[in-house]
N, C-alpha and C. Protein backbone atom coordinates (compact mmCIF):
# COMPACT_ATOMS: atom_id res chain seq x y z
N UNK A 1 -10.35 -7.43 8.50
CA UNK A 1 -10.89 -6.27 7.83
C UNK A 1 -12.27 -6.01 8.40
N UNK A 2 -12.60 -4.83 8.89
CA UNK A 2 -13.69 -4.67 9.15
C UNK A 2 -15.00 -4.23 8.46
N UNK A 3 -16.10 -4.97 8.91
CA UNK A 3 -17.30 -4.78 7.93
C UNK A 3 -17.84 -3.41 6.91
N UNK A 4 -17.21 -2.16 7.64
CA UNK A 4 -17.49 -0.98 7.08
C UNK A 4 -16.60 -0.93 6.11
N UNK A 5 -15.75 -1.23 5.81
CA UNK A 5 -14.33 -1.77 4.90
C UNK A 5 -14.90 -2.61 3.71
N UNK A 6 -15.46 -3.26 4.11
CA UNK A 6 -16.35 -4.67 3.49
C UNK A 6 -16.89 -4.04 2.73
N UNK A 7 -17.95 -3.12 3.25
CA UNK A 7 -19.25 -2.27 2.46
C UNK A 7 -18.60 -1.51 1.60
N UNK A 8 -17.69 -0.75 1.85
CA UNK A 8 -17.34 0.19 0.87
C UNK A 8 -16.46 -0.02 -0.14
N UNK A 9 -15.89 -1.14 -0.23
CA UNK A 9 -15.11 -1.89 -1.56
C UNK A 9 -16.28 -2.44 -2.10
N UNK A 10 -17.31 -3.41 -1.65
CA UNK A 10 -18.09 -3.99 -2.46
C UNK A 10 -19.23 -2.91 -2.66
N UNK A 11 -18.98 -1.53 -1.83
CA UNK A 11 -19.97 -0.95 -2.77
C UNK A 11 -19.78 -0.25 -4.14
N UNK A 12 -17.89 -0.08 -4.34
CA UNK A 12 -17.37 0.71 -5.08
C UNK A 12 -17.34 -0.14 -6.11
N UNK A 13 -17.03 -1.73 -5.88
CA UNK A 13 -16.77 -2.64 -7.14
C UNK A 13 -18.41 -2.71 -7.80
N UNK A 14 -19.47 -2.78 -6.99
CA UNK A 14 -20.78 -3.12 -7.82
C UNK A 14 -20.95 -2.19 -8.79
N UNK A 15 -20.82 -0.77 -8.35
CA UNK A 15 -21.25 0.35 -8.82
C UNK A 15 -20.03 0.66 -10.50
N UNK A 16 -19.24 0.38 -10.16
CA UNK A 16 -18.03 0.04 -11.62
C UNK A 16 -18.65 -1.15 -12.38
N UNK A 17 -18.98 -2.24 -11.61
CA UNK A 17 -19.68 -3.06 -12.80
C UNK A 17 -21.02 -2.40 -13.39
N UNK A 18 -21.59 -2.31 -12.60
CA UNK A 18 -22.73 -1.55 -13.28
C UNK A 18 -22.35 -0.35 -14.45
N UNK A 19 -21.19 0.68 -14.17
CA UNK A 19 -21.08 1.51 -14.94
C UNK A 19 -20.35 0.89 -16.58
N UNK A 20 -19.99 -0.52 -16.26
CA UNK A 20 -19.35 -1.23 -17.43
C UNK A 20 -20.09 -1.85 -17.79
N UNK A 21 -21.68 -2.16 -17.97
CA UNK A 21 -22.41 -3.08 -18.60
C UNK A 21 -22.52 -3.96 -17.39
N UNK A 22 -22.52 -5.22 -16.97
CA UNK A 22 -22.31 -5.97 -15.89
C UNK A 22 -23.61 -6.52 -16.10
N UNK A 23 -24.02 -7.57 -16.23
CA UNK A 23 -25.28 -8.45 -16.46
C UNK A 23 -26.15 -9.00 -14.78
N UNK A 24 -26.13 -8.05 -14.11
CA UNK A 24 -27.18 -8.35 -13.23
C UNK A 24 -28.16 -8.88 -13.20
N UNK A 25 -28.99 -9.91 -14.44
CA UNK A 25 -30.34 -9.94 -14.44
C UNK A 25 -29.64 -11.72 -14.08
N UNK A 26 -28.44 -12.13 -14.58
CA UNK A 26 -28.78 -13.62 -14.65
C UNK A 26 -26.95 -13.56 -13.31
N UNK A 27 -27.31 -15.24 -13.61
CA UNK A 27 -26.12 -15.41 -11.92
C UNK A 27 -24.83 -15.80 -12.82
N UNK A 28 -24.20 -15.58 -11.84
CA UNK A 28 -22.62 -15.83 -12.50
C UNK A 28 -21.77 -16.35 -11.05
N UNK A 29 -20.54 -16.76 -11.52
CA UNK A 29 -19.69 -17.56 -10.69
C UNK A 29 -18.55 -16.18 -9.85
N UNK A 30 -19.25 -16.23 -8.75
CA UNK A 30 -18.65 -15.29 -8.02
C UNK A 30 -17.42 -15.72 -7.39
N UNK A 31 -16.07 -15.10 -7.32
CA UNK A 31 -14.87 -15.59 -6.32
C UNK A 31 -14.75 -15.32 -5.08
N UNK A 32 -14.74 -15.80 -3.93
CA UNK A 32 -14.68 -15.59 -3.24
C UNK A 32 -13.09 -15.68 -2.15
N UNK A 33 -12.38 -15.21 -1.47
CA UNK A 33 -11.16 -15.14 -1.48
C UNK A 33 -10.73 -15.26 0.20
N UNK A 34 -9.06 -16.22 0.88
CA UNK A 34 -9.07 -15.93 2.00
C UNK A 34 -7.41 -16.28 1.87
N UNK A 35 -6.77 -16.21 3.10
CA UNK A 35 -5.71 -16.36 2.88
C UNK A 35 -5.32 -17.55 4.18
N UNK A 36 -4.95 -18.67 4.17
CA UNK A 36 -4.33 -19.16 5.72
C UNK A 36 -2.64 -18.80 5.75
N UNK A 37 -2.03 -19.48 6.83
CA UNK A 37 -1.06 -19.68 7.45
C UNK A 37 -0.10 -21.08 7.07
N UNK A 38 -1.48 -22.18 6.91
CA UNK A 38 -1.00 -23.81 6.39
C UNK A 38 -1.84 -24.26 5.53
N UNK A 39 -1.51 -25.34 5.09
CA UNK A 39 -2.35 -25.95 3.98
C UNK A 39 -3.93 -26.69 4.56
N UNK A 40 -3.20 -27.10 6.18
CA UNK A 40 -4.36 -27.75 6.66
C UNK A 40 -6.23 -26.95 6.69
N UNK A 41 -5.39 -25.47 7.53
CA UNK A 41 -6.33 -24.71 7.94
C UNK A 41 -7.35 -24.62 6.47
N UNK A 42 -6.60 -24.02 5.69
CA UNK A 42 -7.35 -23.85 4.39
C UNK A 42 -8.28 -25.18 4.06
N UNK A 43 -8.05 -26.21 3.66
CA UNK A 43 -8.80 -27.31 3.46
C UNK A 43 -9.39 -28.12 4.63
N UNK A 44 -9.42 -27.24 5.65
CA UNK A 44 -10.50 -27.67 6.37
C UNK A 44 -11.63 -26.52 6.04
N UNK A 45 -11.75 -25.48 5.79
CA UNK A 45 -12.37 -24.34 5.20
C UNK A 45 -13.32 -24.96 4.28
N UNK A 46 -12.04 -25.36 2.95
CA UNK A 46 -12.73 -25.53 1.85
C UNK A 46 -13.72 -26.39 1.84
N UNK A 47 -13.37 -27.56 2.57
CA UNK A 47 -14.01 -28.84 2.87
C UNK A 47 -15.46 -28.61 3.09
N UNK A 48 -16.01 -26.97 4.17
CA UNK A 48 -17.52 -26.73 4.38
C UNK A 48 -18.00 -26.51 2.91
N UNK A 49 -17.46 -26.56 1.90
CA UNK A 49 -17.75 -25.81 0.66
C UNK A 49 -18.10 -27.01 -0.76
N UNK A 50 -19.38 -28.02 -1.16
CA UNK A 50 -18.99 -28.27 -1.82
C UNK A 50 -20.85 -28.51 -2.16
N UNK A 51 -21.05 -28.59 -3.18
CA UNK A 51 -22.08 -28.82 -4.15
C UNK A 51 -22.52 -28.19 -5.54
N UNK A 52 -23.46 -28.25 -5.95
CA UNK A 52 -24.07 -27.68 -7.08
C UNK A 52 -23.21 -26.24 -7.92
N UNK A 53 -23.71 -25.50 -6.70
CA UNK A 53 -23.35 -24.24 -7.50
C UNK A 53 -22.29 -23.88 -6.03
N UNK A 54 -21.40 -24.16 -5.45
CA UNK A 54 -20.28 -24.48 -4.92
C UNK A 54 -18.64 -24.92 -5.34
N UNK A 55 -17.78 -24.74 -4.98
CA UNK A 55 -16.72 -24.39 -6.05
C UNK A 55 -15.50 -24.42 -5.05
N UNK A 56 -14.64 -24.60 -4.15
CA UNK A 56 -13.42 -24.28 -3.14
C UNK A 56 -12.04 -24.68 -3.91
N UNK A 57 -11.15 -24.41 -3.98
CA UNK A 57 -9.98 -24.70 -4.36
C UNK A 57 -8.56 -23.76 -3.64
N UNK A 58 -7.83 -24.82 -3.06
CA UNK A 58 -6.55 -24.23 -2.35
C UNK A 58 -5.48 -24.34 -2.96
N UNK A 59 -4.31 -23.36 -2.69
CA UNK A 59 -3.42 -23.59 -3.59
C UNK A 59 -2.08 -22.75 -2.48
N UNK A 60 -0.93 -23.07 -2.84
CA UNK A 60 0.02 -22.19 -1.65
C UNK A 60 0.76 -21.17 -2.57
N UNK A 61 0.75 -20.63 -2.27
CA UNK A 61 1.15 -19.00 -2.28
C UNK A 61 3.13 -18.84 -2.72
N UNK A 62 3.07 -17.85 -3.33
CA UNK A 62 4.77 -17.49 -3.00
C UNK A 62 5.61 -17.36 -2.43
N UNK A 63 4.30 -16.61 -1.18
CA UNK A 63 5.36 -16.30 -0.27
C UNK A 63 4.64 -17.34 1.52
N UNK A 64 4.37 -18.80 0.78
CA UNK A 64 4.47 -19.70 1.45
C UNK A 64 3.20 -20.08 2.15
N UNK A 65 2.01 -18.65 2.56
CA UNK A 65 0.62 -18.90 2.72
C UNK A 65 -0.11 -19.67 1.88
N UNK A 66 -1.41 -20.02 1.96
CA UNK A 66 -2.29 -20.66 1.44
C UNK A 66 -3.32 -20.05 1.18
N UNK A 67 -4.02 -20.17 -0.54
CA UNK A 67 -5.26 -19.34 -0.63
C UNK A 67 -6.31 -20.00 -0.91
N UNK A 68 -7.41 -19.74 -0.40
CA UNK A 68 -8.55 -20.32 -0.75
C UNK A 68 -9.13 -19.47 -1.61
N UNK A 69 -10.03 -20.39 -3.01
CA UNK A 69 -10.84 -19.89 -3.59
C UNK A 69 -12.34 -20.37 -3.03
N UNK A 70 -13.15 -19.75 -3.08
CA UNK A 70 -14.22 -20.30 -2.99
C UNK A 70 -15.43 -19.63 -4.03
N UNK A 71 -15.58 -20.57 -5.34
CA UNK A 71 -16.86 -19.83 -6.04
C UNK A 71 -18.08 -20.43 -6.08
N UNK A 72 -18.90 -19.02 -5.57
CA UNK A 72 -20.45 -19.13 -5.62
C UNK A 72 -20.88 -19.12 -7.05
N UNK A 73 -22.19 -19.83 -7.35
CA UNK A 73 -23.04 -19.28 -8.48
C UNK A 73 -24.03 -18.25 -7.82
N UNK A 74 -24.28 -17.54 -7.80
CA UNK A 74 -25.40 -16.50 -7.50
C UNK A 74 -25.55 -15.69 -8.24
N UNK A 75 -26.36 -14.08 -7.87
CA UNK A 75 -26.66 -13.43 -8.60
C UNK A 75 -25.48 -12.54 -7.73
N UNK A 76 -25.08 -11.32 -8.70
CA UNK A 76 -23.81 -10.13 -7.42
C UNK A 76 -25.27 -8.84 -7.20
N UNK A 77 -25.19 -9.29 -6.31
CA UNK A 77 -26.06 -8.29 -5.12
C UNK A 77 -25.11 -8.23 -4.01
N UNK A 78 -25.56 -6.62 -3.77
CA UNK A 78 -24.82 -6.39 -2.40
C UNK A 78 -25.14 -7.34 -1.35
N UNK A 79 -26.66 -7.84 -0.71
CA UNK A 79 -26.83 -8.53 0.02
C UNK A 79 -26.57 -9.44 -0.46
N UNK A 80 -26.63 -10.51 -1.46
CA UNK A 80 -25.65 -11.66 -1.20
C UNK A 80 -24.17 -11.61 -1.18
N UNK A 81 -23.82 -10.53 -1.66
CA UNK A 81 -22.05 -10.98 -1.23
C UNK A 81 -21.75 -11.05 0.02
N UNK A 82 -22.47 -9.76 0.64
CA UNK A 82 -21.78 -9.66 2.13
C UNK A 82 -22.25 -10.71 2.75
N UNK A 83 -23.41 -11.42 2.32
CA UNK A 83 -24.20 -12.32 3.41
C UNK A 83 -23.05 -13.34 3.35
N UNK A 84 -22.55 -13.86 2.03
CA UNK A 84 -21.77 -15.00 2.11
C UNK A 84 -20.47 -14.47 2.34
N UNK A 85 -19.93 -12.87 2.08
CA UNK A 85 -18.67 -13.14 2.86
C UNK A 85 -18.90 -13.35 4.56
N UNK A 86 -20.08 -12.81 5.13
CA UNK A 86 -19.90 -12.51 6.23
C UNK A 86 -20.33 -14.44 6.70
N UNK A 87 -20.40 -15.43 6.16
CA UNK A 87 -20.37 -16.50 6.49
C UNK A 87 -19.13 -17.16 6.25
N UNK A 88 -18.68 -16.56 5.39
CA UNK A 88 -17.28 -17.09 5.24
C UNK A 88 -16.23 -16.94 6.09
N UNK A 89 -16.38 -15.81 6.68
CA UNK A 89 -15.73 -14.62 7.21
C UNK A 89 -15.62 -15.20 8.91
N UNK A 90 -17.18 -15.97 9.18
CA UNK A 90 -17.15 -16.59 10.58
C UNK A 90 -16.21 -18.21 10.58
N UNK A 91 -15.66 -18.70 9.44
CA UNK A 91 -15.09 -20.03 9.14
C UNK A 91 -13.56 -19.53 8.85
N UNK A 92 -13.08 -18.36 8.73
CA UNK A 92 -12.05 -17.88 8.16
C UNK A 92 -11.14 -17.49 9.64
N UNK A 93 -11.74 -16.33 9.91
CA UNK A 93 -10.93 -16.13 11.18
C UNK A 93 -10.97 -16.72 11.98
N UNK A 94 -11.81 -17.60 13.11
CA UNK A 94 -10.99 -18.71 13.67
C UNK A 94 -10.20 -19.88 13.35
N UNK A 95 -9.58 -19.85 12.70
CA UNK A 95 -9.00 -20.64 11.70
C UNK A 95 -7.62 -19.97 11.69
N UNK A 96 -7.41 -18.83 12.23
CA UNK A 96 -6.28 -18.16 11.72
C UNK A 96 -6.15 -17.07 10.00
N UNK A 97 -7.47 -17.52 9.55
CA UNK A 97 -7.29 -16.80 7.92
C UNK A 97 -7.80 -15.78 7.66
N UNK A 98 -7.45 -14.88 6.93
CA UNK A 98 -8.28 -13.70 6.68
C UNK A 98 -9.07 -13.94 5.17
N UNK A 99 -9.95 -12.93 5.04
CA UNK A 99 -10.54 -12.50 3.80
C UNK A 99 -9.47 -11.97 2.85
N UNK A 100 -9.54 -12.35 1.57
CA UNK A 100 -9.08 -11.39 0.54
C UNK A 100 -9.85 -10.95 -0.60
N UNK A 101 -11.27 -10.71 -0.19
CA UNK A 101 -11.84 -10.10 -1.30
C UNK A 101 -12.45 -10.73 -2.32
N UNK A 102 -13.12 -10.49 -3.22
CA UNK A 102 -13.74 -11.24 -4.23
C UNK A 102 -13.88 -10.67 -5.26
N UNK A 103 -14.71 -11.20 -6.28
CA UNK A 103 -14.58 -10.65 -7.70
C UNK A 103 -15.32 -11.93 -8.97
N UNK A 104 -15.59 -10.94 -10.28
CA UNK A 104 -15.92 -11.76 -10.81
C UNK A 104 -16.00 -11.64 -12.33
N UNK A 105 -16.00 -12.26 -12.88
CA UNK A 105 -15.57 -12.24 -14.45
C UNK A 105 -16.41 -11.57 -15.41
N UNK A 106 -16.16 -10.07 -16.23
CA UNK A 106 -17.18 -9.94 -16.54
C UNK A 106 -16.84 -9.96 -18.36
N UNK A 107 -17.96 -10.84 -18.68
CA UNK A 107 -17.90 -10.79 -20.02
C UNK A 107 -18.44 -9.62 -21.23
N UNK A 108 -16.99 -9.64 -22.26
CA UNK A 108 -17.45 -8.48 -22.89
C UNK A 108 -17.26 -8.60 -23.83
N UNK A 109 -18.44 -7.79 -24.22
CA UNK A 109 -19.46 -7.93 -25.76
C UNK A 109 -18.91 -7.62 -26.71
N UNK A 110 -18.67 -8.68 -27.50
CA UNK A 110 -18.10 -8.33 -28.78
C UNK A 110 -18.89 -7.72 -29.65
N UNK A 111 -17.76 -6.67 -30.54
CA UNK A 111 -19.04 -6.03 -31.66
C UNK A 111 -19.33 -7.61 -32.85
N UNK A 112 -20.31 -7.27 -33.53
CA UNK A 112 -20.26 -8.71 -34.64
C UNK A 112 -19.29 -8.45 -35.94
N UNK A 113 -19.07 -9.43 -36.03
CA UNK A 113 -18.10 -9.59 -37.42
C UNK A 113 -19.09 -8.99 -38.92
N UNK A 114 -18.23 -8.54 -39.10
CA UNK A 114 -19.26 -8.14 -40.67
C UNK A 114 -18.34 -8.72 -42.31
């Protein structure tokens, strides 16, 4: 997928969170997404991926691929997503794997009980 591709999904998803409330001030556990071919490729991926606010998990697919999760803690800024997809992105395709996108959980506000 190419980077201008990149920009304009993650510019369309920020701009929907924002229009839904979306808590930008504090960090949250971002997903990050790829797809391999084998189980190996993937968990050699995941393997660059592990500490604090670090997160990788593989799992195989239905239709027999392999997906990597990978979640960040950060804040969702445009420049950090792309920065870390576009690092991800250099560990992904030689590898054989592509990107599938990311995303992230947004919590919503309950009215209070009365």
């Amino acid at each position: 997928m190419s980077t201008a591709i990149h920009e304009d999904v993650s510019n369309t998803v920020l701009r929907r969170m924002k229009e839904g409330g979306f808590d930008f001030a504090r960090v949250h556990p971002i997903e990050f997404y790829a797809i391999f071919p084998d189980e190996e490729r993937a968990r050699q991926v995941a393997g660059q991926f592990r500490g604090e606010s670090l997160n990788a998990q593989v799992s195989v697919r239905d239709d027999g691929a392999w997906h990597l999760q990978v979640s960040k803690v950060m804040y969702a800024t445009h420049a950090g997503i792309g920065d870390f997809e576009q690092d991800l992105e250099s560990l992904v395709v030689p590898l054989g794997g592509v990107l599938d996108g990311w995303g992230v959980t947004q919590e919503v506000a309950l009215a209070p009980s009365r």
